[in-house]
N, C-alpha and C. Protein backbone atom coordinates (compact mmCIF):
# COMPACT_ATOMS: atom_id res chain seq x y z
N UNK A 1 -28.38 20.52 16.64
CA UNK A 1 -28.01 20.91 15.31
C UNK A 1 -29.00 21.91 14.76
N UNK A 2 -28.52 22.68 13.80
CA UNK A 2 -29.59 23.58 13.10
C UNK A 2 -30.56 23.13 12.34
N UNK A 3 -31.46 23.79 11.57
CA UNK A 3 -31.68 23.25 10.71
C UNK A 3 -31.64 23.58 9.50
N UNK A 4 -30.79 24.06 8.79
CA UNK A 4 -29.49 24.16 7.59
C UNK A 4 -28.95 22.69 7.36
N UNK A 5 -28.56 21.90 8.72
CA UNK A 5 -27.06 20.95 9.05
C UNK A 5 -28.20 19.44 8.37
N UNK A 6 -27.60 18.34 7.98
CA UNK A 6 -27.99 17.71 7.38
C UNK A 6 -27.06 16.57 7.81
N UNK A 7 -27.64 15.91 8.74
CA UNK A 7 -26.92 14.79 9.48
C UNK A 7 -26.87 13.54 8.98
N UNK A 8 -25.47 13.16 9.01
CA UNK A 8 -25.24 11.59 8.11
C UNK A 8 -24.71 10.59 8.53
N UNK A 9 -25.27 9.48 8.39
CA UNK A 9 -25.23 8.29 9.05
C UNK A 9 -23.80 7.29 8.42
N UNK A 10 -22.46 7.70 9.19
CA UNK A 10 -21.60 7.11 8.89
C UNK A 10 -21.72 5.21 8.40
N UNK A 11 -20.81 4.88 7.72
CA UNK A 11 -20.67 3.33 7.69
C UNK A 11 -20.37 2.97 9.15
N UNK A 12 -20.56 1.89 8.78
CA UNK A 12 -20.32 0.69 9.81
C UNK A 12 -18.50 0.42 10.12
N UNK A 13 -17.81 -0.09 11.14
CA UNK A 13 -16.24 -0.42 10.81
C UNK A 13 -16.57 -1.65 9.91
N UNK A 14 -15.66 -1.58 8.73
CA UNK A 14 -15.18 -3.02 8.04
C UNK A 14 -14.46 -4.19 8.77
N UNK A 15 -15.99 -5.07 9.58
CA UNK A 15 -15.43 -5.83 10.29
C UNK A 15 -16.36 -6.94 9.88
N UNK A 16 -16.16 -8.34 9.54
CA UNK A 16 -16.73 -9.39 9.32
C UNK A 16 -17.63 -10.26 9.88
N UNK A 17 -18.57 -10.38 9.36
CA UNK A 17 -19.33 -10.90 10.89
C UNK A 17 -19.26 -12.21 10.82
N UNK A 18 -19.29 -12.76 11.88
CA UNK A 18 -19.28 -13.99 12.36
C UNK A 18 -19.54 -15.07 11.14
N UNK A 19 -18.98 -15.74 10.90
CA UNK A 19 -19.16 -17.24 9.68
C UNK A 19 -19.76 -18.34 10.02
N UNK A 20 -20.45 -18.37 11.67
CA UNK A 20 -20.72 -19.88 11.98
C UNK A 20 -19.55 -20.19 12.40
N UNK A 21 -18.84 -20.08 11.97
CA UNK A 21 -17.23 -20.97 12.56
C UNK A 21 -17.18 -20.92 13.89
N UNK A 22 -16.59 -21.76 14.62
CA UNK A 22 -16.85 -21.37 16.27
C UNK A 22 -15.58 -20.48 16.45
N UNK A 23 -15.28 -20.01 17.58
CA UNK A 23 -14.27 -18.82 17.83
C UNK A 23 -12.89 -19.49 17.95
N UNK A 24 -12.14 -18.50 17.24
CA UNK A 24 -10.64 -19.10 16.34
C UNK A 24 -10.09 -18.99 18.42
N UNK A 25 -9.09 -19.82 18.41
CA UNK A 25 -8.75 -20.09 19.91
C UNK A 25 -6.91 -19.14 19.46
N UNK A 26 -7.07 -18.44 19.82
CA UNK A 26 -5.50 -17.04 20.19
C UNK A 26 -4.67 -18.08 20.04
N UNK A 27 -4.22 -18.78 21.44
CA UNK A 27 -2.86 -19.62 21.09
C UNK A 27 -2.83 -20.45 20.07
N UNK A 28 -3.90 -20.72 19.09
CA UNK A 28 -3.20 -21.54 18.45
C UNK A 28 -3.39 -20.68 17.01
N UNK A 29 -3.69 -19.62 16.77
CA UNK A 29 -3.29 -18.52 16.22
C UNK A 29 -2.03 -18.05 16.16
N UNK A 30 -1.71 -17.62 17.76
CA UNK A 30 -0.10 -17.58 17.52
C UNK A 30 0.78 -18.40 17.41
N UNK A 31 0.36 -19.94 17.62
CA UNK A 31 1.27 -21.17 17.18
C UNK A 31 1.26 -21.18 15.78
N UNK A 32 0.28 -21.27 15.01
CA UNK A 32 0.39 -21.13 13.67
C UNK A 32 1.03 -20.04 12.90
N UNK A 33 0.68 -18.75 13.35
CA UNK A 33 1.31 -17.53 13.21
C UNK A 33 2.55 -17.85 13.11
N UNK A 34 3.25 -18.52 14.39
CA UNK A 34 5.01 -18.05 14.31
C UNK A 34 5.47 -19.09 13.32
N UNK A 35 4.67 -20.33 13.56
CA UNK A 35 5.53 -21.79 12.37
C UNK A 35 5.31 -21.26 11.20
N UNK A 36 4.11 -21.30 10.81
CA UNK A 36 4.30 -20.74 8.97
C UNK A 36 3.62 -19.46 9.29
N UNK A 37 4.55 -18.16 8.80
CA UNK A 37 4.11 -17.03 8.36
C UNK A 37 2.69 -16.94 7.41
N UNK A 38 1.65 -16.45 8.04
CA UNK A 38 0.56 -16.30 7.39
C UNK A 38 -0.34 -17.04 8.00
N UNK A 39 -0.31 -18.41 8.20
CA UNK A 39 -1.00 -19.42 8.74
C UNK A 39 -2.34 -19.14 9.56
N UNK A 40 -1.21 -18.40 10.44
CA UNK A 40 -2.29 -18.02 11.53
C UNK A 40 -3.77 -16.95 10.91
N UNK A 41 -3.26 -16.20 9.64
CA UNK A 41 -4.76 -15.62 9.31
C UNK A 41 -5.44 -16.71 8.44
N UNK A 42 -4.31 -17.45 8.16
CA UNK A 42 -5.84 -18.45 6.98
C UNK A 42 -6.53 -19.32 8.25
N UNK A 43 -5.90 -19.31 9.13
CA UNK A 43 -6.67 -20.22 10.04
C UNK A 43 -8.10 -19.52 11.04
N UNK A 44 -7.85 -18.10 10.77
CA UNK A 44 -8.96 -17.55 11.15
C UNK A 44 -10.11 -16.98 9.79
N UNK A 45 -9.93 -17.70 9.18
CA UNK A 45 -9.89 -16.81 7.70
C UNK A 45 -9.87 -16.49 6.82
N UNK A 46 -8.94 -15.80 7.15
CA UNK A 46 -8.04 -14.66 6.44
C UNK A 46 -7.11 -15.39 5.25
N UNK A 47 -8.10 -15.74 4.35
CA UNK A 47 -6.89 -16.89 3.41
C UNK A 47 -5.93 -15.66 2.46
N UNK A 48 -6.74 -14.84 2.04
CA UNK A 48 -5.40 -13.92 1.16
C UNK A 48 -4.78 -12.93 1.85
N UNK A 49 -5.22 -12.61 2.86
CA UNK A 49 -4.04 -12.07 3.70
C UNK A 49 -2.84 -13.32 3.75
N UNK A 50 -3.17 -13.85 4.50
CA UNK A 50 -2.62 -14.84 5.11
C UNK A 50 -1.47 -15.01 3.89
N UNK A 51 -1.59 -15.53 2.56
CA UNK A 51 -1.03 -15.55 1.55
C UNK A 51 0.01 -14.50 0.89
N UNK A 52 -0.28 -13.36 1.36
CA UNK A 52 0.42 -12.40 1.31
C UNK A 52 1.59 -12.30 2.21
N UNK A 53 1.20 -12.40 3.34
CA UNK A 53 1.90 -12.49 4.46
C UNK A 53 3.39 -13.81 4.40
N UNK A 54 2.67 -14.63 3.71
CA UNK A 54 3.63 -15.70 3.76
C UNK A 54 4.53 -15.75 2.45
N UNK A 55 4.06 -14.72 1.67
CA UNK A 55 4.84 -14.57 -0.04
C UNK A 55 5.75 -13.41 0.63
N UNK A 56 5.39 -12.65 1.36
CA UNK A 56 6.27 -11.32 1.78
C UNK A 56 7.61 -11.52 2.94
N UNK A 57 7.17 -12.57 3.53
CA UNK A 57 7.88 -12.68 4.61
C UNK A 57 8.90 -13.46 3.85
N UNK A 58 8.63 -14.87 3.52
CA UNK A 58 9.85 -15.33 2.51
C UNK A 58 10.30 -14.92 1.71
N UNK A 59 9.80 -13.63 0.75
CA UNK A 59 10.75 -13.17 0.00
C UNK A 59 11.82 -12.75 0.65
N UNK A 60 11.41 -12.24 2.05
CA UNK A 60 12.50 -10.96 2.57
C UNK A 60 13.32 -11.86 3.19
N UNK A 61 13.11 -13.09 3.82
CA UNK A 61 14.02 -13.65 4.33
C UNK A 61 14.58 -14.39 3.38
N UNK A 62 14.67 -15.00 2.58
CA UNK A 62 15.26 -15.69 1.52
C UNK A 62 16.30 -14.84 0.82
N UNK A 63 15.70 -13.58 0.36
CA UNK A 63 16.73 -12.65 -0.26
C UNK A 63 17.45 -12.60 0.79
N UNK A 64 17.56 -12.17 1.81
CA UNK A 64 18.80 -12.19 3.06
C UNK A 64 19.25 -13.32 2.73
N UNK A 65 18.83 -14.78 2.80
CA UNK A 65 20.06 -15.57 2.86
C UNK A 65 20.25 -16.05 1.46
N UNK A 66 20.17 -15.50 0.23
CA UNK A 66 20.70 -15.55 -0.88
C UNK A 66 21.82 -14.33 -1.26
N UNK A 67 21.62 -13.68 -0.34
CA UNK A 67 22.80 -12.62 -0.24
C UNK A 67 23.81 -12.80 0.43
N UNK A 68 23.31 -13.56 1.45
CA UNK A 68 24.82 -13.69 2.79
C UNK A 68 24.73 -15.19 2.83
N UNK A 69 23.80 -16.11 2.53
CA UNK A 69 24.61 -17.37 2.49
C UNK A 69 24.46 -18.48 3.80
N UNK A 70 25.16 -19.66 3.66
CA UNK A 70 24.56 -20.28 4.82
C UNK A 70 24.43 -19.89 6.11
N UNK A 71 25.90 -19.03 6.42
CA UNK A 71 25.95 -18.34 7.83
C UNK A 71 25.19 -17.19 8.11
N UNK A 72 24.20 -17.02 6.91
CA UNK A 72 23.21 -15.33 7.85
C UNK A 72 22.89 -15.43 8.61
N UNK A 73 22.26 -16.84 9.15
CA UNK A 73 21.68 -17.27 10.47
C UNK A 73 22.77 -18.05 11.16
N UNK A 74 23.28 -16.95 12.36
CA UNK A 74 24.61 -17.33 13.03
C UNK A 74 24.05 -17.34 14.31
N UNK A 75 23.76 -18.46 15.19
CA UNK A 75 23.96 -18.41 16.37
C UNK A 75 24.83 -17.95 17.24
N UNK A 76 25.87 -18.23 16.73
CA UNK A 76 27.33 -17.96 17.52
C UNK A 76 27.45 -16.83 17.85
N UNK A 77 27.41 -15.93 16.31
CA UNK A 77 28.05 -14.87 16.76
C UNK A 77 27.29 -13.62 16.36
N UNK A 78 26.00 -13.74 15.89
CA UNK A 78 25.12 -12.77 15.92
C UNK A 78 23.62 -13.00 16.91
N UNK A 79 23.94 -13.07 17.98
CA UNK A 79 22.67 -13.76 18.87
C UNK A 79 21.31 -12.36 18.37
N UNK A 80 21.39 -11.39 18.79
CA UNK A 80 20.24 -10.48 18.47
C UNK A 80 19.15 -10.90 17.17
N UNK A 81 20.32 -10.56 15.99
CA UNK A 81 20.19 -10.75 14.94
C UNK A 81 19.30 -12.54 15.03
N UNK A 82 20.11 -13.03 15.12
CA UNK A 82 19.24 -14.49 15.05
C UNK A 82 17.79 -14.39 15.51
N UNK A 83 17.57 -14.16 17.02
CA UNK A 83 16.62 -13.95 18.29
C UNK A 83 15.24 -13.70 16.90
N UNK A 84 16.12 -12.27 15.83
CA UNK A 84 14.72 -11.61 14.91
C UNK A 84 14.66 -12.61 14.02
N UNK A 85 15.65 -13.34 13.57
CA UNK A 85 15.45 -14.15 12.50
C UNK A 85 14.59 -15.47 12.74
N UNK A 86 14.48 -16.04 13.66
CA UNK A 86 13.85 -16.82 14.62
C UNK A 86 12.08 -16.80 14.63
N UNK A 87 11.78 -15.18 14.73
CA UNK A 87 10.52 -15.49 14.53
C UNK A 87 9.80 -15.63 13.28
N UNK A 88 10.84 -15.52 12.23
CA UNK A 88 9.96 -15.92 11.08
C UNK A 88 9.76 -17.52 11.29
N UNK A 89 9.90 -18.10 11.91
CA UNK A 89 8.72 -19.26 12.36
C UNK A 89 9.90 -20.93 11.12
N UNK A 90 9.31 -21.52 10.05
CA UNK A 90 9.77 -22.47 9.72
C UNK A 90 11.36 -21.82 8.73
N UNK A 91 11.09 -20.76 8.32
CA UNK A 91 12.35 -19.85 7.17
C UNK A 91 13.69 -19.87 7.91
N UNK A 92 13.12 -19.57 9.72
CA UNK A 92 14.24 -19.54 10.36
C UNK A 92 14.86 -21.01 10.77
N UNK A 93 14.06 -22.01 11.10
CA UNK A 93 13.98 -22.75 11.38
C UNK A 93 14.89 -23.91 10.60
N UNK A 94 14.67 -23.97 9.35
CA UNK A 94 15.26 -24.71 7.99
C UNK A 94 16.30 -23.84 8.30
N UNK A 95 16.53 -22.58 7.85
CA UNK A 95 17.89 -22.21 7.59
C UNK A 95 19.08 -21.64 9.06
N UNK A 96 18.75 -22.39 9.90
CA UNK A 96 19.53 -22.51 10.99
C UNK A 96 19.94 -23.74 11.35
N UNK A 97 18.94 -25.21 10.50
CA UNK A 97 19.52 -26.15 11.27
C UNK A 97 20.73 -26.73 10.01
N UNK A 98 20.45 -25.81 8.72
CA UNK A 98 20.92 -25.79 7.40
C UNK A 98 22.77 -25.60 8.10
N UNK A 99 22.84 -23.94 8.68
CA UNK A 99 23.89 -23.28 9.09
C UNK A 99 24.46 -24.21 10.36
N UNK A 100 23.33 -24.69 10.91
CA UNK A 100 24.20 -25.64 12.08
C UNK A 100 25.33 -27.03 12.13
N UNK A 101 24.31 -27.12 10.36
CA UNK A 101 25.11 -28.94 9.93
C UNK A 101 26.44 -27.79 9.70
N UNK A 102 26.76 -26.62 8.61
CA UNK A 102 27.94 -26.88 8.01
C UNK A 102 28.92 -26.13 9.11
N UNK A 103 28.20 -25.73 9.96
CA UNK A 103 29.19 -25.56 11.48
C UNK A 103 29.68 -26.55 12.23
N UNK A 104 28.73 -27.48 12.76
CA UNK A 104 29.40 -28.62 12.88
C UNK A 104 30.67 -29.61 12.10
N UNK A 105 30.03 -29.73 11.03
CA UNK A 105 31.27 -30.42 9.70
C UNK A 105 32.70 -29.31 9.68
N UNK A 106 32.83 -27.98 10.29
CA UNK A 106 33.37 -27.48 10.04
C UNK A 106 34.50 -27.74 11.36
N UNK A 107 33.86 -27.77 13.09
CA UNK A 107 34.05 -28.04 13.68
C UNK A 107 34.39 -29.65 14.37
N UNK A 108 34.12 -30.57 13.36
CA UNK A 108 34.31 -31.93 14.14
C UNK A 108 35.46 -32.15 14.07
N UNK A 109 36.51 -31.86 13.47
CA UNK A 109 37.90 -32.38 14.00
C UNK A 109 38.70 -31.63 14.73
N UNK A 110 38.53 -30.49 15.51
CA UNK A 110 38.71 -29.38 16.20
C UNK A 110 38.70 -29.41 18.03
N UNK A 111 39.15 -29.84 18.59
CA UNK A 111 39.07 -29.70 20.20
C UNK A 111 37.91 -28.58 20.55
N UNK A 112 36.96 -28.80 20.66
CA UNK A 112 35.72 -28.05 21.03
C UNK A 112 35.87 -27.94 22.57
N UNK A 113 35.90 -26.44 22.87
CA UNK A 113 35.98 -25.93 24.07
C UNK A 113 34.25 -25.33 24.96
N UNK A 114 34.39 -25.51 26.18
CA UNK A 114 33.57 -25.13 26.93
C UNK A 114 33.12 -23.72 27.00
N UNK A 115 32.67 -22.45 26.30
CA UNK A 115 32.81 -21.41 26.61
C UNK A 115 32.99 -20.90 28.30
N UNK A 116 31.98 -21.60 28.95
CA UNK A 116 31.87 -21.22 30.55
C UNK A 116 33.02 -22.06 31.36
N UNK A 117 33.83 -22.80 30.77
CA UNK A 117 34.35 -23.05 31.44
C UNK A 117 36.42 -22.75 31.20
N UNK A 118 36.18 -22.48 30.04
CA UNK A 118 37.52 -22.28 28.74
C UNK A 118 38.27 -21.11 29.41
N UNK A 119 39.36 -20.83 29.51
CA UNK A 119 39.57 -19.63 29.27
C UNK A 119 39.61 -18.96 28.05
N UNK A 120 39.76 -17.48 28.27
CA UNK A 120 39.06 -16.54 27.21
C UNK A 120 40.18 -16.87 25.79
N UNK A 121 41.35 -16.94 25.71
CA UNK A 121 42.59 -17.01 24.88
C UNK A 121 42.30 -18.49 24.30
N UNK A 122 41.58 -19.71 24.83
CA UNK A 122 41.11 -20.98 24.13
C UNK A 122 40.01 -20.55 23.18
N UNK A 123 38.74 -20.07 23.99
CA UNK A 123 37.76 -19.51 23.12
C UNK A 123 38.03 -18.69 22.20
N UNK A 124 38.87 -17.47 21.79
CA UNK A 124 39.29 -17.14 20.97
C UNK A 124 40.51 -17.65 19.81
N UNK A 125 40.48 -18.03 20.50
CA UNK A 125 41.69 -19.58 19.65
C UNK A 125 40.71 -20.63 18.46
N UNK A 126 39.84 -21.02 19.32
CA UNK A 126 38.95 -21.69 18.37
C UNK A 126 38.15 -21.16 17.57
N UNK A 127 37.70 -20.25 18.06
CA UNK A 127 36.79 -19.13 17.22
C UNK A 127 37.82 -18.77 15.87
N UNK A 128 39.19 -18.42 16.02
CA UNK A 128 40.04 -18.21 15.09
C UNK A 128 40.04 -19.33 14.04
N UNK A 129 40.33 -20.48 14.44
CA UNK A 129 40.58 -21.12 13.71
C UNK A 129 38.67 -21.92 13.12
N UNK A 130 38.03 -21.20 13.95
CA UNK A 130 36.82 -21.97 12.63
C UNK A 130 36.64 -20.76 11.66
N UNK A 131 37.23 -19.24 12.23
CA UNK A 131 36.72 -18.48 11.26
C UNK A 131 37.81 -18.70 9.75
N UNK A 132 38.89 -19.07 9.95
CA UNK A 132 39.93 -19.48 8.92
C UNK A 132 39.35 -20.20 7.99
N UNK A 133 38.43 -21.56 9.01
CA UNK A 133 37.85 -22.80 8.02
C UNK A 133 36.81 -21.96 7.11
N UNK A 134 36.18 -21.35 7.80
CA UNK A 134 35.33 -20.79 7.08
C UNK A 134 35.35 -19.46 5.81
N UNK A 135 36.74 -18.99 5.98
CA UNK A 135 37.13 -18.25 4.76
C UNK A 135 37.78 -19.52 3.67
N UNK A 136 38.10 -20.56 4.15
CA UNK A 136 39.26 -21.53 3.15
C UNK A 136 37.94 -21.74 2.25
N UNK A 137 36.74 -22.24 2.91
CA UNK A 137 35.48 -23.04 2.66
C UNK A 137 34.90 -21.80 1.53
N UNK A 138 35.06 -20.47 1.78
CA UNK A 138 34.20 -19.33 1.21
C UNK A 138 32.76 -19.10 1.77
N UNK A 139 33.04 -19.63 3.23
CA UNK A 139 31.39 -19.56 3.31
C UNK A 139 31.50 -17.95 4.96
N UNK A 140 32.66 -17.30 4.80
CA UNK A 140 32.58 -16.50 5.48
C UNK A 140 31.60 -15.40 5.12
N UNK A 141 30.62 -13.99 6.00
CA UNK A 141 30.01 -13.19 5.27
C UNK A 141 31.29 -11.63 5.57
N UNK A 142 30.93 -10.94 4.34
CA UNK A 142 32.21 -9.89 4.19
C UNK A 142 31.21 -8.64 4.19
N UNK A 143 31.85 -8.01 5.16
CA UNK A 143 30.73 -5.98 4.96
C UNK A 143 31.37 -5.92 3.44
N UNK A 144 29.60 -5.30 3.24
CA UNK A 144 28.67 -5.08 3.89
C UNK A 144 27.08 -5.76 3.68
N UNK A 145 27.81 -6.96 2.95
CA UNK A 145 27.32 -7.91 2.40
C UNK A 145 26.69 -8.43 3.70
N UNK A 146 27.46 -8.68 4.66
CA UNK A 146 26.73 -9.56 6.33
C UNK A 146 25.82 -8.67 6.87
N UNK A 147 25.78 -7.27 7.12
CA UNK A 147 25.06 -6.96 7.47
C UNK A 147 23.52 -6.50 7.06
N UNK A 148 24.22 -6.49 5.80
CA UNK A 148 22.56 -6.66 4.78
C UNK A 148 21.36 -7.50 5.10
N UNK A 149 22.45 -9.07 4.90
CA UNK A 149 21.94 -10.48 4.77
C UNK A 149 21.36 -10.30 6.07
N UNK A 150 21.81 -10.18 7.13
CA UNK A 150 21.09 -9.84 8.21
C UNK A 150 20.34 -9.47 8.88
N UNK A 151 20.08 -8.46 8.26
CA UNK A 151 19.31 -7.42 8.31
C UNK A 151 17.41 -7.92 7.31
N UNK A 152 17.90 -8.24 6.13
CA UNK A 152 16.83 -8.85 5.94
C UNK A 152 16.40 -9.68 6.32
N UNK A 153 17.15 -10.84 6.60
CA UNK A 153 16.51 -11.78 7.65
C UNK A 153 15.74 -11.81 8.73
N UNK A 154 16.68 -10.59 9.41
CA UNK A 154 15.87 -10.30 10.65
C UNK A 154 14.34 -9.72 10.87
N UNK A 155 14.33 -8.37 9.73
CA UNK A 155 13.29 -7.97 9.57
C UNK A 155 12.36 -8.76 8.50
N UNK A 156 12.54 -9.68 8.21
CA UNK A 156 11.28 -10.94 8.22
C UNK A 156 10.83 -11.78 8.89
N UNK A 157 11.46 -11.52 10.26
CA UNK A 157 11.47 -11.90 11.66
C UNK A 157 10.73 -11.36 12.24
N UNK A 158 10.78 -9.87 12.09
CA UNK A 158 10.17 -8.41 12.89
C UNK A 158 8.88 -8.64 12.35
N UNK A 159 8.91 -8.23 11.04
CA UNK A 159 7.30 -8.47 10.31
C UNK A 159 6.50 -9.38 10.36
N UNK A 160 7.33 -10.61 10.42
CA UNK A 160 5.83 -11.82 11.07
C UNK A 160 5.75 -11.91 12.33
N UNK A 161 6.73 -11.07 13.20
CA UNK A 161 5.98 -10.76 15.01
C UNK A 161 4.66 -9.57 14.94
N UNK A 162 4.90 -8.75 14.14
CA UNK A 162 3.42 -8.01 13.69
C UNK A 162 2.65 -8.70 13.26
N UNK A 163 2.79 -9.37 12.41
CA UNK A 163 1.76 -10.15 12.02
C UNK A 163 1.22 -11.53 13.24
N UNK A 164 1.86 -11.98 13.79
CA UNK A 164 1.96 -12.82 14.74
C UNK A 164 0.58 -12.02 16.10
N UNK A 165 0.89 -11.04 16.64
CA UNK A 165 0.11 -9.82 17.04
C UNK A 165 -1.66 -9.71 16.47
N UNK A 166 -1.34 -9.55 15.31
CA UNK A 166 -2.33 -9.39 14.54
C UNK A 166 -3.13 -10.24 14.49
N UNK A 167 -3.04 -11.68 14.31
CA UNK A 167 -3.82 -12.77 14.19
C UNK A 167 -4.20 -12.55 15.36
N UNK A 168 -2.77 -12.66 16.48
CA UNK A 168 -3.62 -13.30 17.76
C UNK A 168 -4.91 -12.22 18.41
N UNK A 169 -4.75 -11.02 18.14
CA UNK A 169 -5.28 -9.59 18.38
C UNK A 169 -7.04 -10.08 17.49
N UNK A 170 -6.87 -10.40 16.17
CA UNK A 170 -7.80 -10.84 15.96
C UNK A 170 -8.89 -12.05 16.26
N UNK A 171 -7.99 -13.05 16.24
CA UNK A 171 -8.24 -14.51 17.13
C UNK A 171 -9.38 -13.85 18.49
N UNK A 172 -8.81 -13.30 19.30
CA UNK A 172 -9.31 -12.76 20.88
C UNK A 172 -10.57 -12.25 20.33
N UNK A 173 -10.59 -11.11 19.47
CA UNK A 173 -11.60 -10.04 19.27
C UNK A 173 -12.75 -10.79 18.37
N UNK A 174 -12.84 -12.75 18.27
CA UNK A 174 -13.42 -13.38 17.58
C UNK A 174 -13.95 -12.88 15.98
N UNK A 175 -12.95 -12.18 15.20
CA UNK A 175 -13.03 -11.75 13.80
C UNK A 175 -12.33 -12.80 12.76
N UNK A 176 -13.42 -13.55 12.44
CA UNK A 176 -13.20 -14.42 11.39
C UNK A 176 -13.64 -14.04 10.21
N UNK A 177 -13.05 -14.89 8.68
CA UNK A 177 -13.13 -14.54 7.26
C UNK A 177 -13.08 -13.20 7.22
N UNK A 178 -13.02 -13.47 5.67
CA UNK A 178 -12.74 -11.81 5.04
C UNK A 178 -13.59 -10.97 5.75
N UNK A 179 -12.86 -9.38 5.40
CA UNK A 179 -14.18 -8.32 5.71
C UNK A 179 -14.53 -8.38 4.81
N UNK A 180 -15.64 -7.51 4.94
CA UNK A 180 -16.99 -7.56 4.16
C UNK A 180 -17.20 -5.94 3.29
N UNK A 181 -17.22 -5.66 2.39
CA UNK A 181 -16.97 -4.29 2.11
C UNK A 181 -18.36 -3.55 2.31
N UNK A 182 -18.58 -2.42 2.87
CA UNK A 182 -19.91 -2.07 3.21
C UNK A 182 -20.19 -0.77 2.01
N UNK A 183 -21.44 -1.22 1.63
CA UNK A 183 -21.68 -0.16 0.59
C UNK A 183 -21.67 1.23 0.82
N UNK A 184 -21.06 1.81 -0.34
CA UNK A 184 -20.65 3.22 0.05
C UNK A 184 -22.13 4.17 0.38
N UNK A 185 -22.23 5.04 1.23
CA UNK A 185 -23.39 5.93 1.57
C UNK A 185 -23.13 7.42 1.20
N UNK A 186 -24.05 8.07 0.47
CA UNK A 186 -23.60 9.39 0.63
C UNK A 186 -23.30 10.12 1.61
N UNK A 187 -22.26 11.03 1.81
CA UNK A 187 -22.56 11.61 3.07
C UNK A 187 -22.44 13.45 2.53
N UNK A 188 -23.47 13.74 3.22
CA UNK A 188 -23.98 15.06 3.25
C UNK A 188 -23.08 16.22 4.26
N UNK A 189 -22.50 17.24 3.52
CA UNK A 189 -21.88 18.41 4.14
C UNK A 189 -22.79 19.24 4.63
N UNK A 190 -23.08 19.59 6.27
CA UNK A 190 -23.82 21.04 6.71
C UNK A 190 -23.75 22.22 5.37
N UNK A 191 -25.02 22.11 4.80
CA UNK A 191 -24.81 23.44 4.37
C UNK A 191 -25.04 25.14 5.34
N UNK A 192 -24.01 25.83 4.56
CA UNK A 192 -23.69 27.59 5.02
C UNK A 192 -25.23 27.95 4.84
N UNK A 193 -25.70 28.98 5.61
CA UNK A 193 -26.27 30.10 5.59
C UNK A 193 -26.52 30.95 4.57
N UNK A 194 -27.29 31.35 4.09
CA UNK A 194 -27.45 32.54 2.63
C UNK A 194 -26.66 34.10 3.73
């Protein structure tokens, strides 16, 4: 360097140092992670993240199924869609076994067919007639109302698999409690030449 240039000693990364706590163990980071959204950072932690995480994720999935209703979470006949809704961890969990009772009740007096073993004109036969029950009932979802409900659901699914990531990403890299904010330093521009 010249000597004009006036060299400056960047911060540190905003990373937390160690709490004493012994080292947060990954899998059960991501076990906590996927059951309750957030979990997994208060358990390393991370209590207001974590809190955030779990106010954000249920909003988004809740508004999905206050929009579309018991069936947003459709096994049957939206498998993808579910698969995302799924990883929001207990949201999906409650409101699938919620959608499963009034599928069943909907289905118990109905000759329930084998898909793998049915032919295709039975399976669509029954499928017909639960989707009937389910318009008589009002609990069918109507575009573009279903795909909404869906859609948010899912992507509160998507967002706590990032977050899910994240813990465990942190968990490994042994980064427990808050960061720590590091005091700001001046930093000095090379001065020009006369």
């Amino acid at each position: 360097m010249t000597g004009n240039a006036v060299s400056a000693k960047l911060p540190a990364p905003r990373m937390s140092k160690a709490t004493g706590k012994s080292r947060a163990m990954p899998l059960v980071a991501l076990i906590l992670a996927w059951l309750v959204p957030g979990a997994g950072h208060a358990y390393i932690g991370r209590i207001a993240r974590g809190i955030v995480i779990f106010v954000a994720i249920a909003a988004t999935f809740w508004a999905g199924v206050a929009m579309g209703g018991v069936m947003t979470v459709d096994y049957h006949g939206e498998r993808w869609w579910f698969i995302a809704q799924m990883c929001s961890g207990v949201h999906g969990l409650v409101s699938w076994h919620r959608q499963q009772t009034v599928y069943d009740r909907l289905t118990e007096d109905l000759r329930v067919v084998d898909p793998d073993t049915a032919r295709s004109s039975e399976v669509s036969y029954q499928q017909m007639l639960i989707d009937q029950k389910l318009a008589r009932d009002k609990l069918v979802l109507v575009a573009p109302a279903d795909t909404v409900a869906r859609a948010y659901a899912g992507v509160a699914g998507l967002l706590n698999l990032m977050c899910i990531f994240d813990a465990v990403i942190l968990a490994i890299l042994g980064v427990s409690g808050e960061p720590q904010r590091q005091p700001e330093q001046e930093v000095r521009l090379p001065q020009n030449p006369p």
